[in-house]
Each structure stands twice: as C-alpha cells, then as structure tokens.
C-alpha atoms as a PDB file:
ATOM      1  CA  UNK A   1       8.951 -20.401 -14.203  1.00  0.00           C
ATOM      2  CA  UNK A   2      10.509 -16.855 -14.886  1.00  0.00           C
ATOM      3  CA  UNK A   3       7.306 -15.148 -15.004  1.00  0.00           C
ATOM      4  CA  UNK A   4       6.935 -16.401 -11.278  1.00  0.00           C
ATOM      5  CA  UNK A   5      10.502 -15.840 -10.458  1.00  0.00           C
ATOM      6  CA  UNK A   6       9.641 -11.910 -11.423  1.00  0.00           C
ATOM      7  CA  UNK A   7       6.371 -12.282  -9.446  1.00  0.00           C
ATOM      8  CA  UNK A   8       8.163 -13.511  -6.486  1.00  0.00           C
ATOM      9  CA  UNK A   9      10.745 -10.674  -6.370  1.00  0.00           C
ATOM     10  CA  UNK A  10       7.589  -8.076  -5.986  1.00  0.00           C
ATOM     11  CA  UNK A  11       6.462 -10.237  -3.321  1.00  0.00           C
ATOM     12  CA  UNK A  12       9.716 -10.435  -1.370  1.00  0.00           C
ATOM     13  CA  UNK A  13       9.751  -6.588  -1.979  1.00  0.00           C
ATOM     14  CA  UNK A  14       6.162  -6.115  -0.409  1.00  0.00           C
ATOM     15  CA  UNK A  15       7.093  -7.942   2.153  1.00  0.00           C
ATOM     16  CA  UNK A  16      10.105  -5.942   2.972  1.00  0.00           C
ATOM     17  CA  UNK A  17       7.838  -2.945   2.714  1.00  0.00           C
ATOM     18  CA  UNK A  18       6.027  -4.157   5.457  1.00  0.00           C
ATOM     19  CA  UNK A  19       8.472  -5.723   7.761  1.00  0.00           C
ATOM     20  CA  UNK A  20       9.506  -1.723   7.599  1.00  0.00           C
ATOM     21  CA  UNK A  21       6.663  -0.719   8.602  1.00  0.00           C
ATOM     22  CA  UNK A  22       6.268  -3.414  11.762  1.00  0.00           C
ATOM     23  CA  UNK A  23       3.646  -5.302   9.854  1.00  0.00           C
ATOM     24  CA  UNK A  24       5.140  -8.727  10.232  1.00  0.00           C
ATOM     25  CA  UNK A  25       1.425 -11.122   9.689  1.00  0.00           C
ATOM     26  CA  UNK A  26       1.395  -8.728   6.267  1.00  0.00           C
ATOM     27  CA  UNK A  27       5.200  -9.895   5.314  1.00  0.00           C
ATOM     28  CA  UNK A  28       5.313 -13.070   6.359  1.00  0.00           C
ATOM     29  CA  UNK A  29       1.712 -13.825   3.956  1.00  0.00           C
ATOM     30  CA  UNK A  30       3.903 -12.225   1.004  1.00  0.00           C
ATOM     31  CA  UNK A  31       7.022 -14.101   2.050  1.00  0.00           C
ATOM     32  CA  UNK A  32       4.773 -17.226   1.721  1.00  0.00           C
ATOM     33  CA  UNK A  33       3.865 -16.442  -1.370  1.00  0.00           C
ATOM     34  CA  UNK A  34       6.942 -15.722  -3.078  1.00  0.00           C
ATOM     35  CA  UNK A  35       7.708 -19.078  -1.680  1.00  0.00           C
ATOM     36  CA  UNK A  36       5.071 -20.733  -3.693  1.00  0.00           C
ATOM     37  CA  UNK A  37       5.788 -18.669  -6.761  1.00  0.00           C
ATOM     38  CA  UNK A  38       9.333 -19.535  -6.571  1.00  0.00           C
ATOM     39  CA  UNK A  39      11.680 -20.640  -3.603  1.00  0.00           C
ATOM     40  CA  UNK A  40      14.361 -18.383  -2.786  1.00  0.00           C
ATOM     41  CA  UNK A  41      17.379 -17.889  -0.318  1.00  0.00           C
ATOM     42  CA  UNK A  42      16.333 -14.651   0.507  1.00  0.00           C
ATOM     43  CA  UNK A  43      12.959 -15.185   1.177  1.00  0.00           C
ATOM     44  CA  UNK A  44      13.367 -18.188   3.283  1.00  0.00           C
ATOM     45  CA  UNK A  45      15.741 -15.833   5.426  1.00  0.00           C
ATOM     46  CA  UNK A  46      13.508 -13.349   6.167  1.00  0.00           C
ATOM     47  CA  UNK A  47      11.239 -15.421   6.562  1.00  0.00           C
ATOM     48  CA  UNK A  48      12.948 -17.157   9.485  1.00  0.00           C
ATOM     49  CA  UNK A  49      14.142 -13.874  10.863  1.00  0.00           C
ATOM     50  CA  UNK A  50      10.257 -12.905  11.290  1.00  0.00           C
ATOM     51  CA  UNK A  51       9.819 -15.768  12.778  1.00  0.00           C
ATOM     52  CA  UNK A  52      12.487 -15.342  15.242  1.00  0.00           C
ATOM     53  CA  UNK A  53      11.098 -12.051  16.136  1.00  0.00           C
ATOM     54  CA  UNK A  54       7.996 -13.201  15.904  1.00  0.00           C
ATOM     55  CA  UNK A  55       9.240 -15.956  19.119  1.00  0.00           C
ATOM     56  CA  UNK A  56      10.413 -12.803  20.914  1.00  0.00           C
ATOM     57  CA  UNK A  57       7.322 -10.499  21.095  1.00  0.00           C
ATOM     58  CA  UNK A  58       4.925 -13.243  21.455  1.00  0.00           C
ATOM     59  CA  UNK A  59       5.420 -13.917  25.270  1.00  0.00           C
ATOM     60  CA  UNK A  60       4.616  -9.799  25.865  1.00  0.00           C
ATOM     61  CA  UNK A  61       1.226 -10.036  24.033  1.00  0.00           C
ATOM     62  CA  UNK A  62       0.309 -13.020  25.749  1.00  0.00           C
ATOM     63  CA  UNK A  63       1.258 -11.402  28.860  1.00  0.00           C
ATOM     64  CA  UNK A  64      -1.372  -9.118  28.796  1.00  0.00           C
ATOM     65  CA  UNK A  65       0.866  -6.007  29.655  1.00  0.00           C
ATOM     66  CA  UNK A  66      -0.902  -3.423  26.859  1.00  0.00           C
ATOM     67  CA  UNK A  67       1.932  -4.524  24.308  1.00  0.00           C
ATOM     68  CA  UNK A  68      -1.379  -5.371  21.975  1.00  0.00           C
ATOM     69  CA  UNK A  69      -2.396  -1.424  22.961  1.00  0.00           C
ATOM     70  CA  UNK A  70       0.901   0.006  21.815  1.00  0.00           C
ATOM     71  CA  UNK A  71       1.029  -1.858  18.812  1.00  0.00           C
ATOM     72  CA  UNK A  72      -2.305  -0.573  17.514  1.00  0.00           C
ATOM     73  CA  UNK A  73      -1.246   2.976  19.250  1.00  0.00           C
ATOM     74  CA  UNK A  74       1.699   2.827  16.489  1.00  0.00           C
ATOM     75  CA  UNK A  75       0.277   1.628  13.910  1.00  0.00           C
ATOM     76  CA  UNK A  76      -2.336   4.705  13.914  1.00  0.00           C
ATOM     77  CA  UNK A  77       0.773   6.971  14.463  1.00  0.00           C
ATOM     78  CA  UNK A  78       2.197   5.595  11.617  1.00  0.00           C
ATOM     79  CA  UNK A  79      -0.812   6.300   9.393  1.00  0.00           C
ATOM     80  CA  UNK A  80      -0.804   9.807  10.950  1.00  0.00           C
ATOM     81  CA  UNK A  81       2.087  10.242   9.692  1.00  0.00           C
ATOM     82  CA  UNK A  82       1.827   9.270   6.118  1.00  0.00           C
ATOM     83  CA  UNK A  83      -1.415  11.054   6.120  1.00  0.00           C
ATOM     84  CA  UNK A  84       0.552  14.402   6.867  1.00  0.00           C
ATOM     85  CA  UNK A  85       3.265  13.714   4.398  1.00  0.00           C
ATOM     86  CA  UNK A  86       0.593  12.886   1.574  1.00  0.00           C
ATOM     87  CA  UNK A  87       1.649   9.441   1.217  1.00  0.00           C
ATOM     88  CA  UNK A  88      -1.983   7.704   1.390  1.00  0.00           C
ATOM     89  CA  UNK A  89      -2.936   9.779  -1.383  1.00  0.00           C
ATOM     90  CA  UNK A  90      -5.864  11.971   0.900  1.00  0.00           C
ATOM     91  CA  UNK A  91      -4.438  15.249   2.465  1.00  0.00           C
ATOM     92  CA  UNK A  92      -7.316  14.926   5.044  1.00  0.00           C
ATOM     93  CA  UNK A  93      -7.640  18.975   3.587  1.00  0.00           C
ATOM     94  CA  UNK A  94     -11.445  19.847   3.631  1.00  0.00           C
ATOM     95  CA  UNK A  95     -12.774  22.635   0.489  1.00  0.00           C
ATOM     96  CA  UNK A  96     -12.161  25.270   3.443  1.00  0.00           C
ATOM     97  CA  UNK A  97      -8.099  24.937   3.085  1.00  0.00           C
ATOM     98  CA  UNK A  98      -8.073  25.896  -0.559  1.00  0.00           C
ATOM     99  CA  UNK A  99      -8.024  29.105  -2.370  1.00  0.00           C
ATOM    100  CA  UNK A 100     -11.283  30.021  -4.490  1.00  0.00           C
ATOM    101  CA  UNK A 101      -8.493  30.398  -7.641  1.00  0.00           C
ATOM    102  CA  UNK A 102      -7.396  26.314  -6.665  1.00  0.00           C
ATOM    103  CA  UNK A 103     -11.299  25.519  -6.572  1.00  0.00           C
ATOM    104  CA  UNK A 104     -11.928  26.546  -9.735  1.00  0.00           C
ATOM    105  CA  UNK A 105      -9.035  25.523 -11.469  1.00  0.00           C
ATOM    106  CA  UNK A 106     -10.245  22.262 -10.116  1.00  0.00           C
ATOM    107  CA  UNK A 107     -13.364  22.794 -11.265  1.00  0.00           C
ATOM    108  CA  UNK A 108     -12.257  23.986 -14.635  1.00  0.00           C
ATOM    109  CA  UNK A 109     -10.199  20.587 -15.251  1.00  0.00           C
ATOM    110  CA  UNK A 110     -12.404  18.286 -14.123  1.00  0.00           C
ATOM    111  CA  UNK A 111     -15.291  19.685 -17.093  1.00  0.00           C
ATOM    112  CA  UNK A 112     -12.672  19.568 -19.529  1.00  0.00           C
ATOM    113  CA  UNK A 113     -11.944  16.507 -18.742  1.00  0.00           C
ATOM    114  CA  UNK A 114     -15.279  15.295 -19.072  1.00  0.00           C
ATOM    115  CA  UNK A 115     -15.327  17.028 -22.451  1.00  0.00           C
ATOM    116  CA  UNK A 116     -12.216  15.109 -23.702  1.00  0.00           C
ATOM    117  CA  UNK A 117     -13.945  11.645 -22.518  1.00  0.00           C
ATOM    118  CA  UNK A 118     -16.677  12.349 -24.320  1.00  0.00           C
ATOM    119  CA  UNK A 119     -15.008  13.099 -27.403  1.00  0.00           C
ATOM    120  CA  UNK A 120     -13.100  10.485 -27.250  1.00  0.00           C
ATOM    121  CA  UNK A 121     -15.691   8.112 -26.982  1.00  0.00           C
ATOM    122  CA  UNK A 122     -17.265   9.582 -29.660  1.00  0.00           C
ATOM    123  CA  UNK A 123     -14.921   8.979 -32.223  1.00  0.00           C
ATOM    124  CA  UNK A 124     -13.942   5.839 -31.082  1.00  0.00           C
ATOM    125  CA  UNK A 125     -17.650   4.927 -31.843  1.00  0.00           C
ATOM    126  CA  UNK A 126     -17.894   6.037 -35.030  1.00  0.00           C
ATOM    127  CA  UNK A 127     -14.313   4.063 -35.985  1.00  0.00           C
ATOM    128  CA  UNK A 128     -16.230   1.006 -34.909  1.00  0.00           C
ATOM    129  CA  UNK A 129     -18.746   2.152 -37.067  1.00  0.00           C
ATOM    130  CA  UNK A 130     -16.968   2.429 -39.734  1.00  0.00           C
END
C-alpha cells in the first residue's frame, strides 16, 4: 500500500499542475486516480473544489456565449507562451536562427556521439562474448 501511497502523491501533484494551468477534465482524471491508488483528504478536497467550479462555468458553456471559444483561445495562448519560454522542449527556432559555429558544433556532437554508441556497443558485445 505505500508504493501506491507514493504513486498517489505524483498524481495529486499532476493534478495540481493542471488545475494551474485551467485544465480541470486533466486534474480531476489524476485526482481519480490517486483516489484509487490510495484515498486521501487532500485529494478528495480538490477534488470537490473542481467540482464546485466545475458547477459554476458549466451554465456559460451551455449557454452558447463563445465561453467554449475563449477557453480554446487560452489554452493556445498558454502554449504560446511556454513555447517562447522553452518550456515544451521545441524553441519553434528554424536552422536559419543559428550561427554556422552553433551548426557545427551541433554537428560535431551529434558524430561523436554516434562514435561513442558504437563503441560502446562494441565492447559490450564482446563482454557477452566472453
């Protein structure tokens, strides 16, 4: 039961990760989950604050005012955003925005890299042989 207490801490901490970031269906599937794992306090809290929130918006979206346009308006803003901060892990920089001395520095890792796989495989192969 520990190993799922653990596993239902990272859950709850998803979760809060994306109750942050306004993605409540996202949080409240990890919230549920953590539940399974292993039932908490602080899970079943947020939980039922989502769900509370989750009373409150639902009358605009049904309404049919473009609340369903803004929300997909700021989620894209949002990933904008990381995006320009480098926090999705792709600049969005094409080869254009770097220096020919960062290209081949690039280039010049990436073959020795190779190299070192190979040799590493290679000896590794020849331990098993052994």
């Amino acid at each position: 039961m520990e190993g799922n207490k653990d596993e239902s801490e990272r859950c709850i901490s998803i979760a809060e990760k994306h109750i942050a970031d306004g993605e409540k269906e996202k949080a409240l599937k990890f919230l549920n989950k953590a539940e399974k794992l292993y039932p908490s306090v602080k899970a079943r809290d947020l939980m039922e604050k989502l769900s509370k929130l989750n009373g409150s918006t639902a009358g605009r979206r049904q309404s049919g005012d473009g609340a369903d346009n803004n929300v997909h308006k700021d989620k894209a803003t949002r990933n904008n955003n990381r995006s320009e901060k480098g926090g999705s892990g792709h600049s969005g920089k094409s080869p254009d925005d770097y220096t020919e001395d960062q290209l081949i520095a690039v280039k010049r890792i990436k073959k020795n890299v190779k190299i070192i796989m190979k040799s590493l495989v290679s000896q590794r192969m020849q331990q098993m042989l052994i």
